[in-house]
PDB file of N, CA and C in Angstrom:
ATOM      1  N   UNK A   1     -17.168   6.883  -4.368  1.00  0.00           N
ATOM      2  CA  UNK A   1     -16.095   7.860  -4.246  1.00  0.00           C
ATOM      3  C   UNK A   1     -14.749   7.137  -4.305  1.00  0.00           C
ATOM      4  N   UNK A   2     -14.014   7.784  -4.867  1.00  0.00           N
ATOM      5  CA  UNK A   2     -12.579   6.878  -5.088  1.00  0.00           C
ATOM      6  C   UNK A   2     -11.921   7.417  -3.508  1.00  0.00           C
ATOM      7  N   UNK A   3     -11.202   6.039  -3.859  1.00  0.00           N
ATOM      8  CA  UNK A   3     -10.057   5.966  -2.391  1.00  0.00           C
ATOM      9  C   UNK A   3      -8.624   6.674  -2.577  1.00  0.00           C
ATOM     10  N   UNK A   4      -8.159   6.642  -3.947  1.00  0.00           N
ATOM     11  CA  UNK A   4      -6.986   7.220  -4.080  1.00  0.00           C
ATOM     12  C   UNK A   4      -6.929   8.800  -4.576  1.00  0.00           C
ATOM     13  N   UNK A   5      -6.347   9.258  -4.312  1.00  0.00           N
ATOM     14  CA  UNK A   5      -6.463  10.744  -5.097  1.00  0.00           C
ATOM     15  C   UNK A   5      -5.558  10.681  -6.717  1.00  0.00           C
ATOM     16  N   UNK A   6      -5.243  11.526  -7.472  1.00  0.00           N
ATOM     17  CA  UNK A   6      -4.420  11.961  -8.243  1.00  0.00           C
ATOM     18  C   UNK A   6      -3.073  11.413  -8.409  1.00  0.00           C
ATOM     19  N   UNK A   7      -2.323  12.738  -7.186  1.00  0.00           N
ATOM     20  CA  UNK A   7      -1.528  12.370  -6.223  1.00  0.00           C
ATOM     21  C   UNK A   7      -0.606  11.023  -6.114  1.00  0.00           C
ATOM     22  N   UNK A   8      -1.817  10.254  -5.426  1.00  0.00           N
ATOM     23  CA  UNK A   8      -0.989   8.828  -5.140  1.00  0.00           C
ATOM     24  C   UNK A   8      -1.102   7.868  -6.588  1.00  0.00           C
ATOM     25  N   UNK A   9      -1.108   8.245  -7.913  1.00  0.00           N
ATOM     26  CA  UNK A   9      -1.651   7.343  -8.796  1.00  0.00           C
ATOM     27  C   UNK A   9      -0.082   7.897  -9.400  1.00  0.00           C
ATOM     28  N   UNK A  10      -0.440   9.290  -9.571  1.00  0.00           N
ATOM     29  CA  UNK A  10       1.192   9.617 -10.313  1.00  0.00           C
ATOM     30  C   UNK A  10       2.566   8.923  -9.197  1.00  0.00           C
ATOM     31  N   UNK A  11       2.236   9.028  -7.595  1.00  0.00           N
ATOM     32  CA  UNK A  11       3.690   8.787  -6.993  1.00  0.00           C
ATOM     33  C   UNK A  11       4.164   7.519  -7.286  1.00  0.00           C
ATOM     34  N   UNK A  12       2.750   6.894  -7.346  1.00  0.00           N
ATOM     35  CA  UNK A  12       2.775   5.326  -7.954  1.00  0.00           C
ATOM     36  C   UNK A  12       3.153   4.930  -9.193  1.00  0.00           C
ATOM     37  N   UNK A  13       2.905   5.399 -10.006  1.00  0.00           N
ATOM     38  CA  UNK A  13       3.779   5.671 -11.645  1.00  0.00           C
ATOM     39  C   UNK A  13       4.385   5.853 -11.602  1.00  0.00           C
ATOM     40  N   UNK A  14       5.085   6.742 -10.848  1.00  0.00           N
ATOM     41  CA  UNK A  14       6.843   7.343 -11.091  1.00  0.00           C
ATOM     42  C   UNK A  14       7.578   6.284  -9.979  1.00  0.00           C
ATOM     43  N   UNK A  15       7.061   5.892  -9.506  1.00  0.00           N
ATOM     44  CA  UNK A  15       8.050   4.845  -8.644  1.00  0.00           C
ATOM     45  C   UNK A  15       8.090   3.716  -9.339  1.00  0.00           C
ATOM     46  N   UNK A  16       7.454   2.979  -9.745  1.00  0.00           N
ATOM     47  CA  UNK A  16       7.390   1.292 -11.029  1.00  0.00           C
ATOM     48  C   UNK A  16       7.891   2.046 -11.856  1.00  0.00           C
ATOM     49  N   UNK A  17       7.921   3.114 -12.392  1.00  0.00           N
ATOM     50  CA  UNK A  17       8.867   3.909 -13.507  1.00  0.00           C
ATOM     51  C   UNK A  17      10.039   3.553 -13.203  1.00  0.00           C
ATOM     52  N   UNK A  18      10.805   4.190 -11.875  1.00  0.00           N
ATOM     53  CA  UNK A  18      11.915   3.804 -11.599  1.00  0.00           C
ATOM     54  C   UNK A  18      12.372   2.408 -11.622  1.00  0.00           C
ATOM     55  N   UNK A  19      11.363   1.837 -10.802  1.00  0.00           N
ATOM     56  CA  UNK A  19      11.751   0.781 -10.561  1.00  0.00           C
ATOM     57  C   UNK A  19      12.350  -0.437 -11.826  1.00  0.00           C
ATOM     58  N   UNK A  20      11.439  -0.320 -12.652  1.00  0.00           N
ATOM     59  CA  UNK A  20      12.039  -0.874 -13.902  1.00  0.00           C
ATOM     60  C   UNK A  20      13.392   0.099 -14.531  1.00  0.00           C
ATOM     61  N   UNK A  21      13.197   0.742 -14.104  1.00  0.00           N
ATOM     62  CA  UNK A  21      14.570   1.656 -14.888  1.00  0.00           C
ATOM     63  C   UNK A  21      15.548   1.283 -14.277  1.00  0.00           C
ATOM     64  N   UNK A  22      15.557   0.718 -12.868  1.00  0.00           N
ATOM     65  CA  UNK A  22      16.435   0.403 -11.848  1.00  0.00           C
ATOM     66  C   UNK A  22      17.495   1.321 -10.925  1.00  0.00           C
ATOM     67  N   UNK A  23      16.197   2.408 -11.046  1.00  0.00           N
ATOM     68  CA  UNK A  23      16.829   3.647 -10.086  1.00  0.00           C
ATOM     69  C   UNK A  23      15.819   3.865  -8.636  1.00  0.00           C
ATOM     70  N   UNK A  24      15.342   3.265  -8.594  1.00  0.00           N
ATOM     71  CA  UNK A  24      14.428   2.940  -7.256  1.00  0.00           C
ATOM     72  C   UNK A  24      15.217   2.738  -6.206  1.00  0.00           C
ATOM     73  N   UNK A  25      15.583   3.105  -5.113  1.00  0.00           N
ATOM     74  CA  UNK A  25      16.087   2.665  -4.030  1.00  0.00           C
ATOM     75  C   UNK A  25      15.217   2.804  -3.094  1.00  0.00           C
ATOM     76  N   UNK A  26      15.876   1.428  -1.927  1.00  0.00           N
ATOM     77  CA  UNK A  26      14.718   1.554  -0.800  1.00  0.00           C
ATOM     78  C   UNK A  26      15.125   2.831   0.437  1.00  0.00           C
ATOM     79  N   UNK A  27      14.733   2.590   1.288  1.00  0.00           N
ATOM     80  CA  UNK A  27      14.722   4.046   2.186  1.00  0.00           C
ATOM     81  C   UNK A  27      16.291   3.809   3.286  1.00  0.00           C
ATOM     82  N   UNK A  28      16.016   2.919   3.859  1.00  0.00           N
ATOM     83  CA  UNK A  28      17.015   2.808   5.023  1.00  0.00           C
ATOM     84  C   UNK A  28      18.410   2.052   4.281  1.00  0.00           C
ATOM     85  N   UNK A  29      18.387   1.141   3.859  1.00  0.00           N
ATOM     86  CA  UNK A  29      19.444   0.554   2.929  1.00  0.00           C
ATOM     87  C   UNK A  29      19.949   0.953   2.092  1.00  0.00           C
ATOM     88  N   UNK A  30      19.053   1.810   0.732  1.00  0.00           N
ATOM     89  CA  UNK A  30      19.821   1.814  -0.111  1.00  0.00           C
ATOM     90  C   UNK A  30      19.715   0.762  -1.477  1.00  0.00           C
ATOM     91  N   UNK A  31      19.452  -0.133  -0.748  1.00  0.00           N
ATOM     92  CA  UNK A  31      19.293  -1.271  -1.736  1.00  0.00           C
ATOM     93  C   UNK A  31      18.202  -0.827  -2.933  1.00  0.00           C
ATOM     94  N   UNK A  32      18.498  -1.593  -4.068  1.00  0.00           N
ATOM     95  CA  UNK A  32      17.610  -1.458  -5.303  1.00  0.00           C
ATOM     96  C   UNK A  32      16.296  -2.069  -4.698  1.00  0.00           C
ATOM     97  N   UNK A  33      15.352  -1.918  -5.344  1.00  0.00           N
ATOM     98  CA  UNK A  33      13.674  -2.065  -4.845  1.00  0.00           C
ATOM     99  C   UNK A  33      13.469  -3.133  -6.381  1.00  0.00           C
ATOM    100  N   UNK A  34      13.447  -4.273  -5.776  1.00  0.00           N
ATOM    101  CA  UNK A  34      13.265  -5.136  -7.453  1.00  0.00           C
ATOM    102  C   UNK A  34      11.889  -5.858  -7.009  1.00  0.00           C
ATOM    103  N   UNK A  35      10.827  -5.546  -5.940  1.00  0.00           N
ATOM    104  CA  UNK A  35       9.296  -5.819  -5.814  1.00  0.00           C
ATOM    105  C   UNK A  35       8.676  -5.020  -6.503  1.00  0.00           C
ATOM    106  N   UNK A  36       7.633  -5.338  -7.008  1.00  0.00           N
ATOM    107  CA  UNK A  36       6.386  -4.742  -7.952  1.00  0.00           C
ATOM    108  C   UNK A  36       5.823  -3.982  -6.459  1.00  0.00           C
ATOM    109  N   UNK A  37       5.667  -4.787  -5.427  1.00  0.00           N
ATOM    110  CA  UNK A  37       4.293  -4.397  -4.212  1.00  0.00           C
ATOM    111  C   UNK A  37       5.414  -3.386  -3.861  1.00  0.00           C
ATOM    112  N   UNK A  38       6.543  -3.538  -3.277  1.00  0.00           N
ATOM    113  CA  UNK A  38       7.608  -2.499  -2.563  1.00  0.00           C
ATOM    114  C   UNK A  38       7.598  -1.225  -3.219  1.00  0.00           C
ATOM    115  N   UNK A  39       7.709  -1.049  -4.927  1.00  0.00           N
ATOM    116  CA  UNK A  39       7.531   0.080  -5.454  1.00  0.00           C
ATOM    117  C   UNK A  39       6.622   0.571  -5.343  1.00  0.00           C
ATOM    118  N   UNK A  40       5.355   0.207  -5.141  1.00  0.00           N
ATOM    119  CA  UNK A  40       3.923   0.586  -4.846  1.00  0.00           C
ATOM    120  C   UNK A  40       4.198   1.389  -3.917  1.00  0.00           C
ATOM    121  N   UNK A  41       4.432   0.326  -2.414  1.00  0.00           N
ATOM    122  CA  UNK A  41       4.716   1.207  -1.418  1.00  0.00           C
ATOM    123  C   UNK A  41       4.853   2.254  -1.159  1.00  0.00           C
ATOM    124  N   UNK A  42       6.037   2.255  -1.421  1.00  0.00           N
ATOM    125  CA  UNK A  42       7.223   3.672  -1.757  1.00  0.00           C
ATOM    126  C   UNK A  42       6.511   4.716  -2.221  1.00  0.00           C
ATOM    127  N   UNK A  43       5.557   4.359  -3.456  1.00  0.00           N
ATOM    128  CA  UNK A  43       5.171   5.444  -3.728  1.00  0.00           C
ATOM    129  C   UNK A  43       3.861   6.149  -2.977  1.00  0.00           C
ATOM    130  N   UNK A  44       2.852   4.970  -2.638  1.00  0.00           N
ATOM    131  CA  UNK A  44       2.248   5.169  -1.874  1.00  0.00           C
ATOM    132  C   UNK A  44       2.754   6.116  -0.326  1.00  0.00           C
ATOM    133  N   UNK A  45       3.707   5.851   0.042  1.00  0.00           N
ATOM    134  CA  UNK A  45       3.953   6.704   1.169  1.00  0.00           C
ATOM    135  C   UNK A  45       4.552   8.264   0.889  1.00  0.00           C
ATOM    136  N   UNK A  46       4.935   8.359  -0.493  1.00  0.00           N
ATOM    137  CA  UNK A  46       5.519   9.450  -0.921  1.00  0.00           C
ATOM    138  C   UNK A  46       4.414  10.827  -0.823  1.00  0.00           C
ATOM    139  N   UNK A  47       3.254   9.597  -1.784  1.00  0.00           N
ATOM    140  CA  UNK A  47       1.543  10.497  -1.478  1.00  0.00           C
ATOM    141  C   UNK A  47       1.578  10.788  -0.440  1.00  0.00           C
ATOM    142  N   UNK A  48       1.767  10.299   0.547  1.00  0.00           N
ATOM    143  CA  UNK A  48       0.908  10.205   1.772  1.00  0.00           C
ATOM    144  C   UNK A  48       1.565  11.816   2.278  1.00  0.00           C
ATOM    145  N   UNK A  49       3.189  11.396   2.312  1.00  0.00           N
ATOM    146  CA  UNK A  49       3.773  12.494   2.760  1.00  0.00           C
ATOM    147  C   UNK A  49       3.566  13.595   2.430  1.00  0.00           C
ATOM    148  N   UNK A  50       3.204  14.025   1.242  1.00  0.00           N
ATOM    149  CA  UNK A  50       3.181  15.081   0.314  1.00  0.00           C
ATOM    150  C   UNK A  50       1.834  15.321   0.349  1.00  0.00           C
ATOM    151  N   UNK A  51       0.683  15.182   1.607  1.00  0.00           N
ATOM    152  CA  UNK A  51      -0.566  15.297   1.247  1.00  0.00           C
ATOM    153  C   UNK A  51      -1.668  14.821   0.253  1.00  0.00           C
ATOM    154  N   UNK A  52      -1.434  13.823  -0.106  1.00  0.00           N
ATOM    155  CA  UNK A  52      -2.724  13.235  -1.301  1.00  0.00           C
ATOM    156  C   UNK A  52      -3.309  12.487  -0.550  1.00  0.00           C
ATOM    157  N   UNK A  53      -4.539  12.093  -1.269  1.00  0.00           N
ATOM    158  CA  UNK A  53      -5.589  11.400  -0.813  1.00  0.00           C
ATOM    159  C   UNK A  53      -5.405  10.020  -0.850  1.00  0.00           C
ATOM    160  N   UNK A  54      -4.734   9.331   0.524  1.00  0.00           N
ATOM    161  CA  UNK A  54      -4.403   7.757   0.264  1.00  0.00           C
ATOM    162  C   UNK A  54      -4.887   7.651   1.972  1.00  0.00           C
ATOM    163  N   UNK A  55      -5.908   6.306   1.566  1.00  0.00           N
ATOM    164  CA  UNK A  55      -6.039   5.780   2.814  1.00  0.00           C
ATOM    165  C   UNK A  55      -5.037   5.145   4.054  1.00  0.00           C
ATOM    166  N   UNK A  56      -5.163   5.307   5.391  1.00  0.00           N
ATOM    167  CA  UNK A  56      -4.120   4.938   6.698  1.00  0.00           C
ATOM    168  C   UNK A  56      -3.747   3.396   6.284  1.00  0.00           C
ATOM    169  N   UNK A  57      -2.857   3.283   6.212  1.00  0.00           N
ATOM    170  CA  UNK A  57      -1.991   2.207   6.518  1.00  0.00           C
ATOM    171  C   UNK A  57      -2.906   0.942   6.959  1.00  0.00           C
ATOM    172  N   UNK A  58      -3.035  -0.073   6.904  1.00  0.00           N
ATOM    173  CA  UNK A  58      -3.662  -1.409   7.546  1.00  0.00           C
ATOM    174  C   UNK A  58      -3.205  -1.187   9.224  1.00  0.00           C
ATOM    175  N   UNK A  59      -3.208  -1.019  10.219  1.00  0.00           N
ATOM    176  CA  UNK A  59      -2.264  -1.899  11.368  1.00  0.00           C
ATOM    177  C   UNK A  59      -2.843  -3.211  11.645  1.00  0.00           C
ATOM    178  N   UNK A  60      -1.660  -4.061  12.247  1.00  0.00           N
ATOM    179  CA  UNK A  60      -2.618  -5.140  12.489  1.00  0.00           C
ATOM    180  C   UNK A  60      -3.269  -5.763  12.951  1.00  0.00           C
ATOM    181  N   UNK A  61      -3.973  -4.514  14.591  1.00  0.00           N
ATOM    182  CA  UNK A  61      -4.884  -5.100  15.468  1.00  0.00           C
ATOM    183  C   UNK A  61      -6.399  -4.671  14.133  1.00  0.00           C
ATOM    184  N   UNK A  62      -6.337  -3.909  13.818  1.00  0.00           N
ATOM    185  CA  UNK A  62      -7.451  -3.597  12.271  1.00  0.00           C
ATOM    186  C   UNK A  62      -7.687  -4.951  11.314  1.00  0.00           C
ATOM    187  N   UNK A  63      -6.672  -5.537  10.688  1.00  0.00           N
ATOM    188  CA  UNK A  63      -7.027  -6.563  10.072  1.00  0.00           C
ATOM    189  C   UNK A  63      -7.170  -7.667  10.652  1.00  0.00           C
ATOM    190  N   UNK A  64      -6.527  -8.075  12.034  1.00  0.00           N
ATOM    191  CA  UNK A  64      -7.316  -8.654  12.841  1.00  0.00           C
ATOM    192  C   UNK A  64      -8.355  -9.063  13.174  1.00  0.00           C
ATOM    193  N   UNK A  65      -8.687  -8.292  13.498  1.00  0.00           N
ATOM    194  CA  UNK A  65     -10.611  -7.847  13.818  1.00  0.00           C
ATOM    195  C   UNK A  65     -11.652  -8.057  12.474  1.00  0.00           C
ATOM    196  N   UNK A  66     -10.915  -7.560  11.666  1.00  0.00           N
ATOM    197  CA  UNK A  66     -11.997  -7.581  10.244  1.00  0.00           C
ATOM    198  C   UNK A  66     -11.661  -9.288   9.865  1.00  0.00           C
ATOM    199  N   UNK A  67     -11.239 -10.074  10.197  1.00  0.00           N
ATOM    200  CA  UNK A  67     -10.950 -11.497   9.652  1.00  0.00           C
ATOM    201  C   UNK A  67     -11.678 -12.315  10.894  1.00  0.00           C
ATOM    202  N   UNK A  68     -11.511 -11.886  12.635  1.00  0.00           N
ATOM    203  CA  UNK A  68     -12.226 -12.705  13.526  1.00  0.00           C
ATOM    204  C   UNK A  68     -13.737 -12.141  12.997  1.00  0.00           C
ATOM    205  N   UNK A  69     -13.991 -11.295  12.803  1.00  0.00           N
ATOM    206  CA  UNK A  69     -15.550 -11.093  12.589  1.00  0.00           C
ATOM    207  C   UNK A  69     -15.891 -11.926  11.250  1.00  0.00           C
ATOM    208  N   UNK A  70     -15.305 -11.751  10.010  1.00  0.00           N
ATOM    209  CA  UNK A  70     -15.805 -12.627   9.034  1.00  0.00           C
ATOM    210  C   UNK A  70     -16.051 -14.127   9.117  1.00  0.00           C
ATOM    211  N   UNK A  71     -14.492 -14.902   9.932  1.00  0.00           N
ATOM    212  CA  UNK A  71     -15.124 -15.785  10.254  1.00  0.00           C
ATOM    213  C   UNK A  71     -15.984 -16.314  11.344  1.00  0.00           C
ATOM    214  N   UNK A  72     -16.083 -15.435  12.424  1.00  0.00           N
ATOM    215  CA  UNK A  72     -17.279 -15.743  13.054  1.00  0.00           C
ATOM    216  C   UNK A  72     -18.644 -15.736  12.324  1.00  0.00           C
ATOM    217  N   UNK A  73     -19.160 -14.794  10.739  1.00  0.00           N
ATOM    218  CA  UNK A  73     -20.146 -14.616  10.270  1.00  0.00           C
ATOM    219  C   UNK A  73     -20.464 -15.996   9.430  1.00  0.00           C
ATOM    220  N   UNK A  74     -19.176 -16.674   9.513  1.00  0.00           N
ATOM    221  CA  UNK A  74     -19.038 -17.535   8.229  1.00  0.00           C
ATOM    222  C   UNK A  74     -19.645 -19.103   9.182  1.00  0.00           C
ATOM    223  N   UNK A  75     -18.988 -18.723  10.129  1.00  0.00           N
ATOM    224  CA  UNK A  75     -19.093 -20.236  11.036  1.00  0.00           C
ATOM    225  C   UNK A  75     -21.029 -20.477  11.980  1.00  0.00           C
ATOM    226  N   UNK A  76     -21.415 -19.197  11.869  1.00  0.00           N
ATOM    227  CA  UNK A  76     -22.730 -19.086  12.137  1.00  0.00           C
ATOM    228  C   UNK A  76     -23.516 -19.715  11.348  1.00  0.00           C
ATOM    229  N   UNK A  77     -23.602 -19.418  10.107  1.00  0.00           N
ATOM    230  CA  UNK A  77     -23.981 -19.562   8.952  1.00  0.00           C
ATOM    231  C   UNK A  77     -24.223 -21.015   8.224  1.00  0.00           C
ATOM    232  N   UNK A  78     -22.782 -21.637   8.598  1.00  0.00           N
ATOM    233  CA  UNK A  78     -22.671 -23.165   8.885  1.00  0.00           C
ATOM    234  C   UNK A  78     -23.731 -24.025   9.227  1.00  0.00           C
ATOM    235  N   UNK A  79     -24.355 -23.294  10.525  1.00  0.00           N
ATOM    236  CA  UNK A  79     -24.849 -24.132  11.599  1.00  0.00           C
ATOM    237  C   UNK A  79     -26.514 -24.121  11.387  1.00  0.00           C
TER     238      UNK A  79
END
């Protein structure tokens, strides 16, 4: 089953759209958005807002956890 919907594929197109066009701005600043990943973002949260199908955010007690468990699987394995 896909992770992204529709939705977040177009908000994501139209934002690297901008962004190369150099009409992208970021949210609180203002500033031009001249990252490839930042335009992603952006658009990614645009989905989000607007209801499409985009998975929660990372936080980082989550990726945390998924990296002490791998390498605990890794260091077992070792031995």
């Amino acid at each position: 089953m896909a992770r992204y919907g529709k939705k977040a594929s177009s908000k994501v197109e139209r934002a690297l759209h901008e962004m190369k066009r150099g009409k992208l701005k970021s949210g609180g600043s203002g500033r031009k958005v001249k990252s490839r990943k930042q335009a992603i973002a952006i658009g990614l949260s645009e989905a989000r807002r607007s209801g499409g199908k985009v998975p929660r955010k990372a936080t980082r007690k989550s990726t945390r956890k998924s990296t002490r468990k791998s390498t605990r699987a890794s260091s077992r394995k070792k031995k």
